[in-house]
Every structure is written in structure tokens, then in C-alpha cells.
PDB file of N, CA and C in Angstrom:
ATOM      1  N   UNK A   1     -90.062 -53.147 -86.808  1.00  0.00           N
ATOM      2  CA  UNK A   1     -90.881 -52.076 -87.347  1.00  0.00           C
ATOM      3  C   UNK A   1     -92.325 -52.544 -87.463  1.00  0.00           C
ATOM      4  N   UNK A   2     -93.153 -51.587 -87.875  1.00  0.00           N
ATOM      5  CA  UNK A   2     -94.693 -51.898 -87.695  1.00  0.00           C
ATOM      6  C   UNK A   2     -94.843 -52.506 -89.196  1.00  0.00           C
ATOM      7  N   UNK A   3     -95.859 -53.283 -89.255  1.00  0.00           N
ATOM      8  CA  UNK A   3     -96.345 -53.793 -90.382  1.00  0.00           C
ATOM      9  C   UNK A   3     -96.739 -52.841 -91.760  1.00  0.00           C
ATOM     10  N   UNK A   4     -97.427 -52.390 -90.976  1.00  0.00           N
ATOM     11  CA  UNK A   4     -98.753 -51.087 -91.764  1.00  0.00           C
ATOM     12  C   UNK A   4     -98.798 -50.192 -91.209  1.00  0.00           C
ATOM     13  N   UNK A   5     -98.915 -49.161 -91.235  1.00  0.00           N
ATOM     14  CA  UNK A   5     -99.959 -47.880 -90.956  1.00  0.00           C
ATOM     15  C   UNK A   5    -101.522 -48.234 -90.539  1.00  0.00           C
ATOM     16  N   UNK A   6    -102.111 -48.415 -91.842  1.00  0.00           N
ATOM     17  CA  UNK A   6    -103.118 -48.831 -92.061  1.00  0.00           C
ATOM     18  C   UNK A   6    -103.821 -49.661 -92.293  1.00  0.00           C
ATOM     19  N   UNK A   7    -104.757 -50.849 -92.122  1.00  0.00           N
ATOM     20  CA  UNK A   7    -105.163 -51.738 -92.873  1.00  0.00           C
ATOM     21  C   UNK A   7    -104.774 -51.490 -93.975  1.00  0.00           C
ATOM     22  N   UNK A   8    -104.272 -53.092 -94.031  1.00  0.00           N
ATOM     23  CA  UNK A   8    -104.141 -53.799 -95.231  1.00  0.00           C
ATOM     24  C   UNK A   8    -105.166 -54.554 -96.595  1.00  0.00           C
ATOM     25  N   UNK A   9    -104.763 -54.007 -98.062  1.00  0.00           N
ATOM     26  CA  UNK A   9    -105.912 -54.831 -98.461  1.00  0.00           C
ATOM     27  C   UNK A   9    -105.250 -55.701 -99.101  1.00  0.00           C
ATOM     28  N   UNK A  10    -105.733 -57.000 -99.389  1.00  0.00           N
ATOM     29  CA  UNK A  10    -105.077 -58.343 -99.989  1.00  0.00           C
ATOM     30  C   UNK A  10    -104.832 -57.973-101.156  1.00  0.00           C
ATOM     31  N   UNK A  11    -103.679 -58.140-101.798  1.00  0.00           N
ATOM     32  CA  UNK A  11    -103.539 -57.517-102.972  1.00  0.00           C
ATOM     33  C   UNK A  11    -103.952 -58.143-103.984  1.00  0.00           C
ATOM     34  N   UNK A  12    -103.996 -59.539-103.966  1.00  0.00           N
ATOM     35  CA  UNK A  12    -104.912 -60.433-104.862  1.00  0.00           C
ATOM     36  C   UNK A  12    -106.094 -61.079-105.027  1.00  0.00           C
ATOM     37  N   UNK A  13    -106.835 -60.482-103.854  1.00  0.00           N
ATOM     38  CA  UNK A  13    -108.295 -60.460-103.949  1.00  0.00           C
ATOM     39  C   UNK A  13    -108.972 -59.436-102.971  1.00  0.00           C
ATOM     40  N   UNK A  14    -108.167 -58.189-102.780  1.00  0.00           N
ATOM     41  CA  UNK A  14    -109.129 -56.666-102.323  1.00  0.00           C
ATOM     42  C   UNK A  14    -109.821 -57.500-100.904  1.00  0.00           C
ATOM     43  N   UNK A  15    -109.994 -58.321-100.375  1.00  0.00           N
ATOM     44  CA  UNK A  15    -110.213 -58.388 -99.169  1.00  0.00           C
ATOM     45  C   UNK A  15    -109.428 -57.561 -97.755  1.00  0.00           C
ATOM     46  N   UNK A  16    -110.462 -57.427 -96.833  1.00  0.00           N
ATOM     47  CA  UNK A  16    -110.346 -56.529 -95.800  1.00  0.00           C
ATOM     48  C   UNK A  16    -110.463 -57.074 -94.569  1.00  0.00           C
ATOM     49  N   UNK A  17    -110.953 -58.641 -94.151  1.00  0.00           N
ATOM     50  CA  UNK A  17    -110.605 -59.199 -93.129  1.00  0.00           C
ATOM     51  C   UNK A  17    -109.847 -59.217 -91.981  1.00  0.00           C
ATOM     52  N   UNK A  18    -108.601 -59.334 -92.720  1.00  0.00           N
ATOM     53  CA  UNK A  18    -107.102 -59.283 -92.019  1.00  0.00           C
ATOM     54  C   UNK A  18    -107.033 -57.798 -91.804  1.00  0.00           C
ATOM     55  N   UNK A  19    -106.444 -57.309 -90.509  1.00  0.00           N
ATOM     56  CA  UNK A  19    -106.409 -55.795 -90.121  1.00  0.00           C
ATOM     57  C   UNK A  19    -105.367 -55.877 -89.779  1.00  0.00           C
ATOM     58  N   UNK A  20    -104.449 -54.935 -90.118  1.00  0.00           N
ATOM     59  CA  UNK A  20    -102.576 -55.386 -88.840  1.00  0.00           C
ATOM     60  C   UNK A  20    -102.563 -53.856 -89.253  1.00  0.00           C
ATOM     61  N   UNK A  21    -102.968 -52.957 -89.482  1.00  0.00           N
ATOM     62  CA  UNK A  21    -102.448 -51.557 -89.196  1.00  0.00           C
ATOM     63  C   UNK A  21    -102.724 -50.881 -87.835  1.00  0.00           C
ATOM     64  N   UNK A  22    -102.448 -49.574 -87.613  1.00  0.00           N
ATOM     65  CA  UNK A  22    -102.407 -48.877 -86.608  1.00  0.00           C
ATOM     66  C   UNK A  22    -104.211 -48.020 -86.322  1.00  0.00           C
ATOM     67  N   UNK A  23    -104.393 -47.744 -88.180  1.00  0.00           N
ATOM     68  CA  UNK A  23    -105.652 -47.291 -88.505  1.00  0.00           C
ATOM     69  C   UNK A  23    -106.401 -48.098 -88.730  1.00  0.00           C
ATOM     70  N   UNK A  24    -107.613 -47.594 -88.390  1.00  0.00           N
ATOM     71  CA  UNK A  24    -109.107 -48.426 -88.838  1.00  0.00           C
ATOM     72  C   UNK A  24    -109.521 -47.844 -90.186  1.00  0.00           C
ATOM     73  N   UNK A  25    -109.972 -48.559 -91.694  1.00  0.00           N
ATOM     74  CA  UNK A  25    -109.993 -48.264 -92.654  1.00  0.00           C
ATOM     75  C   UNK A  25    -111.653 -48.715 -92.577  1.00  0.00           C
ATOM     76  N   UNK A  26    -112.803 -47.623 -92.350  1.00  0.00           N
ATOM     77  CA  UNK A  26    -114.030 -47.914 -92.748  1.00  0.00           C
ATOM     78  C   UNK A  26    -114.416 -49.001 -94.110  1.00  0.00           C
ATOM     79  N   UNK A  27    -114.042 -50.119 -94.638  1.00  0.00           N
ATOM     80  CA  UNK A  27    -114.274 -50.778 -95.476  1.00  0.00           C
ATOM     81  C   UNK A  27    -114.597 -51.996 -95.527  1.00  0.00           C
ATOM     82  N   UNK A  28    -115.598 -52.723 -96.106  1.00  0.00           N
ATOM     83  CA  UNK A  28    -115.268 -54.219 -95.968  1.00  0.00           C
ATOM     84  C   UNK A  28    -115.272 -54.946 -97.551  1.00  0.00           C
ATOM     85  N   UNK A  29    -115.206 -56.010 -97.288  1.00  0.00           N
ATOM     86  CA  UNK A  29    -114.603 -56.833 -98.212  1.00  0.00           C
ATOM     87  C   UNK A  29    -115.482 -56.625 -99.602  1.00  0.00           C
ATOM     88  N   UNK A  30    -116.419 -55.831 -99.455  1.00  0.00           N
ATOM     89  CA  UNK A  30    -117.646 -56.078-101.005  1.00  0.00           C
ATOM     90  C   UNK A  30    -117.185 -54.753-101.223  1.00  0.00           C
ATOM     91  N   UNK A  31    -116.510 -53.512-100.809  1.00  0.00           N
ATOM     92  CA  UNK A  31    -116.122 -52.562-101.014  1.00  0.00           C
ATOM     93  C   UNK A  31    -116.867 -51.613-100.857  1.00  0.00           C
ATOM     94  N   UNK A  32    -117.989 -51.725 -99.574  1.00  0.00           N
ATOM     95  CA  UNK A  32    -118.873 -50.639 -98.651  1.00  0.00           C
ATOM     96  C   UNK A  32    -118.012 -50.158 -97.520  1.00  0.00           C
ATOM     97  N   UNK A  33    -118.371 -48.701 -97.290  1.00  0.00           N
ATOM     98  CA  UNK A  33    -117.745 -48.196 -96.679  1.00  0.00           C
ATOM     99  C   UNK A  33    -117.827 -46.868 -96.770  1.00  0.00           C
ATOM    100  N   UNK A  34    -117.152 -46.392 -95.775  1.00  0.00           N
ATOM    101  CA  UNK A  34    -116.904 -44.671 -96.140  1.00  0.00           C
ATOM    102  C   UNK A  34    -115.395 -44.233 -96.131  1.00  0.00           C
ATOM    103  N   UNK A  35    -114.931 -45.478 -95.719  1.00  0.00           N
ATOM    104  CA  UNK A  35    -112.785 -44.936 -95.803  1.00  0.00           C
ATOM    105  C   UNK A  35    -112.709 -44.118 -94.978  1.00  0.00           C
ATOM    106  N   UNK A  36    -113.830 -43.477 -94.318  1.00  0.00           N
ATOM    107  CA  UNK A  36    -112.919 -43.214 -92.808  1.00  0.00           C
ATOM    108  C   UNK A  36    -111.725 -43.488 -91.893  1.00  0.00           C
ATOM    109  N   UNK A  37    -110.973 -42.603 -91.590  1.00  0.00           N
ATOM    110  CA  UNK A  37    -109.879 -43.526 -91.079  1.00  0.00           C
ATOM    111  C   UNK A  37    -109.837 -42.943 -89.436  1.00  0.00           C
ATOM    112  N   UNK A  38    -109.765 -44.498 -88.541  1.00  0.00           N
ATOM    113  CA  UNK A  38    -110.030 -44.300 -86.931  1.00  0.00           C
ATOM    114  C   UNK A  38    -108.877 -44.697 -86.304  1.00  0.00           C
ATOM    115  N   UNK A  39    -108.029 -44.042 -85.732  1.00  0.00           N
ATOM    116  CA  UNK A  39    -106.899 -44.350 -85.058  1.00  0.00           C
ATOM    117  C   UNK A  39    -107.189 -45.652 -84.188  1.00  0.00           C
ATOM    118  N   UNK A  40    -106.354 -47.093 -83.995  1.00  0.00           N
ATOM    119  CA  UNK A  40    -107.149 -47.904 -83.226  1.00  0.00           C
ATOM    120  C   UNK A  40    -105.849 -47.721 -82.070  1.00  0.00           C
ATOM    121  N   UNK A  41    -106.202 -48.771 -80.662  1.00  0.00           N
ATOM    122  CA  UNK A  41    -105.468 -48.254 -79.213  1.00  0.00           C
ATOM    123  C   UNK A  41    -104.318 -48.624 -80.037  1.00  0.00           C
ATOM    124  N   UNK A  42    -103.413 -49.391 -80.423  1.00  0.00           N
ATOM    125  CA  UNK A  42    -102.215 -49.351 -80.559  1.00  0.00           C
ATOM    126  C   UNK A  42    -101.579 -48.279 -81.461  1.00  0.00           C
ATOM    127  N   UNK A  43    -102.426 -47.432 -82.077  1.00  0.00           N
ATOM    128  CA  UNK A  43    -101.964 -46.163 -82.583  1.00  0.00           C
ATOM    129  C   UNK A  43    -101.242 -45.282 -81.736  1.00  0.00           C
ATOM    130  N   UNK A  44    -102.137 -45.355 -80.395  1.00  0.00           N
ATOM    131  CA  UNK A  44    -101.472 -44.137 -79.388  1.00  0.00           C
ATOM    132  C   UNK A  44    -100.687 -45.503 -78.784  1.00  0.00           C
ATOM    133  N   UNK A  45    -100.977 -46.575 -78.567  1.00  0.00           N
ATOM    134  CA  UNK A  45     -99.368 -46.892 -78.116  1.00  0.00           C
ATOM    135  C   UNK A  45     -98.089 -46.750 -78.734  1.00  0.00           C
ATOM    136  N   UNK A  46     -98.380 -47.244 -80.415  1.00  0.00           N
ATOM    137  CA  UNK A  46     -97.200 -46.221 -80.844  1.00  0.00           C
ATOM    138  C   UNK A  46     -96.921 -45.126 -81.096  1.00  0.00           C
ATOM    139  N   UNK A  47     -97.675 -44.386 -80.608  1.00  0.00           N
ATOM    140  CA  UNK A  47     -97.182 -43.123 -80.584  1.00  0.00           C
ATOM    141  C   UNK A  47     -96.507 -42.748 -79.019  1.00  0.00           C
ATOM    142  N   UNK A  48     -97.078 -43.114 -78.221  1.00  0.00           N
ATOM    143  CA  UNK A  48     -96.247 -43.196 -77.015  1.00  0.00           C
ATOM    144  C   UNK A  48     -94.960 -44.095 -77.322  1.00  0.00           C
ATOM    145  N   UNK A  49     -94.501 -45.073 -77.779  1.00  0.00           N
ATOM    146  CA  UNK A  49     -93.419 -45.353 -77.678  1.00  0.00           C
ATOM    147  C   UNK A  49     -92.680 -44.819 -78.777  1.00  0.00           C
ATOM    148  N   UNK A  50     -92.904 -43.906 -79.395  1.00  0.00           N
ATOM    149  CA  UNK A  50     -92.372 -43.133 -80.564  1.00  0.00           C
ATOM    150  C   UNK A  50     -91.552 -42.028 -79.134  1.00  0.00           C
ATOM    151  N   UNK A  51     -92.763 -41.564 -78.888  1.00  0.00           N
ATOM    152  CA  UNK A  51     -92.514 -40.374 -78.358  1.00  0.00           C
ATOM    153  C   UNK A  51     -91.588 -40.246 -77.020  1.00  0.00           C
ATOM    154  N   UNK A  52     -91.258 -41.665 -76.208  1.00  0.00           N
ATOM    155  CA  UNK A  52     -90.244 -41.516 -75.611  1.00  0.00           C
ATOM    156  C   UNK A  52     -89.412 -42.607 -75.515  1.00  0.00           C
ATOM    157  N   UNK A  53     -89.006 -42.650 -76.842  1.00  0.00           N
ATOM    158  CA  UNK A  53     -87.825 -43.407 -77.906  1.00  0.00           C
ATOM    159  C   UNK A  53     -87.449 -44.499 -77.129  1.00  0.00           C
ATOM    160  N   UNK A  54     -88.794 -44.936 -77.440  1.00  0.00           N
ATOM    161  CA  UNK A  54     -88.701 -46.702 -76.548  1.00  0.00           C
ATOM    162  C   UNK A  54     -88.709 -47.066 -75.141  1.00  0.00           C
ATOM    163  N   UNK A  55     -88.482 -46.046 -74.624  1.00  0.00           N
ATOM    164  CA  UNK A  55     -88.626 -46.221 -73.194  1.00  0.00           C
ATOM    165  C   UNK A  55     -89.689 -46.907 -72.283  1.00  0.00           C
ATOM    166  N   UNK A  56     -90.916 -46.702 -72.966  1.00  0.00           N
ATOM    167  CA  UNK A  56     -92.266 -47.235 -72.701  1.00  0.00           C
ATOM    168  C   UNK A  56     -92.856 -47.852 -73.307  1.00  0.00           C
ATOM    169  N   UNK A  57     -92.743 -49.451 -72.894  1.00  0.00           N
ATOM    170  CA  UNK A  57     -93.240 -50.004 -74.049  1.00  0.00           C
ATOM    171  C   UNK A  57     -94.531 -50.841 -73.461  1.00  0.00           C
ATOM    172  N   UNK A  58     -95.435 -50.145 -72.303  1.00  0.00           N
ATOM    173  CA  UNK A  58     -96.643 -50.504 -71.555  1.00  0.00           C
ATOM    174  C   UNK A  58     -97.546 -50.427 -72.558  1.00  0.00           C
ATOM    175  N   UNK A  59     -98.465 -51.366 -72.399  1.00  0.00           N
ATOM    176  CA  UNK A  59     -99.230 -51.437 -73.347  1.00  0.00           C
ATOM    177  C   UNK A  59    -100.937 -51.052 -72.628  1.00  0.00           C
TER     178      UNK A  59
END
């Protein structure tokens, strides 16, 4: 299964460095930003391999 959805924030010090979601979370580590959220390419890859239930797993 996927990690995240979304970026991840460190839960014990709110850092934003580390990214392993599907979404891009407009934020960085001092807590500027706008929280925009940007689908990144492996979003539509999983959604292509959602969408034909594994069959395609081209990246």
C-alpha cells in the first residue's frame, strides 16, 4: 500500500523535508506556505494502476 496520500509532516518536529505522498503540500518547514495541494506524477501513476487493477504498473 502507499505510504501517504499526502506529504507527510514529522510529527515531532512539524518538519516538511521528507515528501513520500502522492500530493504536493505547498509548505515548508518554518510553516510558509499556502497548503495548496498539487497532484505530483506518481499521483496519476496511481491512479492508473488503481484504475486497471494492477495491470499497469509502467511508470
Amino acid at each position: 500500500t502507499a505510504w501517504g496520500c499526502m506529504d507527510l509532516v514529522a510529527a515531532g518536529s512539524g518538519e516538511m523535508k521528507k515528501r513520500y505522498g502522492f500530493i504536493y503540500v505547498d509548505r515548508d518547514n518554518r510553516g510558509n506556505g499556502t497548503l495548496d495541494r498539487t497532484p505530483k506524477d506518481s499521483f496519476y501513476w496511481y491512479q492508473k494502476v488503481i484504475q486497471t487493477n494492477g495491470e499497469d504498473l509502467s511508470y
